[in-house]
Protein backbone atom coordinates (compact mmCIF):
# COMPACT_ATOMS: atom_id res chain seq x y z
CA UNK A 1 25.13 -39.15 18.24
CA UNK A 2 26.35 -37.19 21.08
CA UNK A 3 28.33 -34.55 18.05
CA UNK A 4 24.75 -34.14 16.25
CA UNK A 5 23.06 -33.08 19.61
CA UNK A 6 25.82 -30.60 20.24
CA UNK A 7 25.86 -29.25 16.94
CA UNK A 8 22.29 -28.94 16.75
CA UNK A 9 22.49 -27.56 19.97
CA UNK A 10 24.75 -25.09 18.75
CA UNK A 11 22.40 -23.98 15.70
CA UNK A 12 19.68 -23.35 17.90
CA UNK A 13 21.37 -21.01 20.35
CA UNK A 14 23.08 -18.82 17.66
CA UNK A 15 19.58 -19.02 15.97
CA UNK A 16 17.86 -17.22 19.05
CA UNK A 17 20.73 -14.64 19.03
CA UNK A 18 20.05 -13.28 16.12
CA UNK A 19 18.90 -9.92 16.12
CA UNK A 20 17.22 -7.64 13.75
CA UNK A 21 19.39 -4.60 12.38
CA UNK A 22 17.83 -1.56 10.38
CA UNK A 23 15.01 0.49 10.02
CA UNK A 24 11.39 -0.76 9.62
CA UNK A 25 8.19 1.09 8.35
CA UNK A 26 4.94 -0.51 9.91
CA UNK A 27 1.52 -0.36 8.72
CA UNK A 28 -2.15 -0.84 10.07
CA UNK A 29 -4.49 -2.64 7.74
CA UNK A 30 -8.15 -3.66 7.84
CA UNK A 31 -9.88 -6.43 6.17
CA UNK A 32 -9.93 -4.61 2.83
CA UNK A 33 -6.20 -3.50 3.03
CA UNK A 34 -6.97 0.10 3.88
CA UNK A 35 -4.73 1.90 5.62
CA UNK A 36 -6.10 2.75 9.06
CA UNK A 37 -3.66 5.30 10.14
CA UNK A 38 -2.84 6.83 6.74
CA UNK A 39 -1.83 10.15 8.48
CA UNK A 40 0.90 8.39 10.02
CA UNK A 41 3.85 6.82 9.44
CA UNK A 42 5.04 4.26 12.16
CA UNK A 43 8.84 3.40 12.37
CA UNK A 44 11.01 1.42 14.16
CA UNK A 45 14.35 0.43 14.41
CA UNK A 46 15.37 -2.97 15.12
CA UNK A 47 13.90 -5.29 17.25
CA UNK A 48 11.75 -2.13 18.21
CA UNK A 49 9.70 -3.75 15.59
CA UNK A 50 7.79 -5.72 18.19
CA UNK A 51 6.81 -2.85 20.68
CA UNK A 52 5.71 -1.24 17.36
CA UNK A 53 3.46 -3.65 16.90
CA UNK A 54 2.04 -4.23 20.11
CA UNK A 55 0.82 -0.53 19.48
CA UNK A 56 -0.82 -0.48 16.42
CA UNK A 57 -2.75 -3.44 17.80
CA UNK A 58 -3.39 -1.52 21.20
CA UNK A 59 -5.22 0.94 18.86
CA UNK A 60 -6.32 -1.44 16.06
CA UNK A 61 -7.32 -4.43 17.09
CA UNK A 62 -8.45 -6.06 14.59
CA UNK A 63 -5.83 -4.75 12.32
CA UNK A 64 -2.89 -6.44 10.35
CA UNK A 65 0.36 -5.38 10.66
CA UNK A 66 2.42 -5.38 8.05
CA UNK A 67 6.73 -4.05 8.18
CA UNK A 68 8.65 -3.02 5.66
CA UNK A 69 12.40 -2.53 5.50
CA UNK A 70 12.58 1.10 4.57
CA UNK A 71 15.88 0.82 2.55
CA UNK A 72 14.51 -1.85 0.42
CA UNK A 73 10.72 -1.37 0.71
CA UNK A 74 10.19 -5.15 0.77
CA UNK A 75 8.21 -6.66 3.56
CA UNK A 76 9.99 -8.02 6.04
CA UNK A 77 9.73 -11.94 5.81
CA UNK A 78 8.66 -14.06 8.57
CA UNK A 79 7.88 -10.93 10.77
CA UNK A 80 4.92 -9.71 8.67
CA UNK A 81 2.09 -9.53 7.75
CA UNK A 82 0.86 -10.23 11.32
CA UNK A 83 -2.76 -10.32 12.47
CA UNK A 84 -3.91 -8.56 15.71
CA UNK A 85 -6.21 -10.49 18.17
């Protein structure tokens, strides 16, 4: 019992190390899926991802955010979309 507790214990600490690595395009939406900042391309490397988005909701806030890796173009999964309050 007491091995399964450390090993889980383990798991979750290396889990909240983990850090993003690489270079993220985010994206302001409305309701429709317009752009609302077409005129501007928001990027962010890293865990920068976050004060990115704390921005776009500053100025939008009823926006969702949505981040895409810009190597891959893909959206970045679990981190997006993301809805503003």
């Amino acid at each position: 019992m007491m091995k399964k507790i450390g090993l889980l214990s383990i798991i979750l600490l290396l889990n909240g190390c983990m850090t993003l690595k690489g270079d993220y395009r985010l994206v302001a939406l409305d309701e429709n899926g317009n752009d609302l900042a077409p005129k501007v391309q928001m990027l962010a490397q890293g865990t920068g991802i976050y004060r990115s988005k704390i921005v776009l909701c500053k100025a939008f806030p009823k926006a969702t955010v949505r981040i895409y890796d810009t190597r891959t173009n893909e959206e970045l999964k679990g981190k997006s979309p993301r809805k503003c309050r």
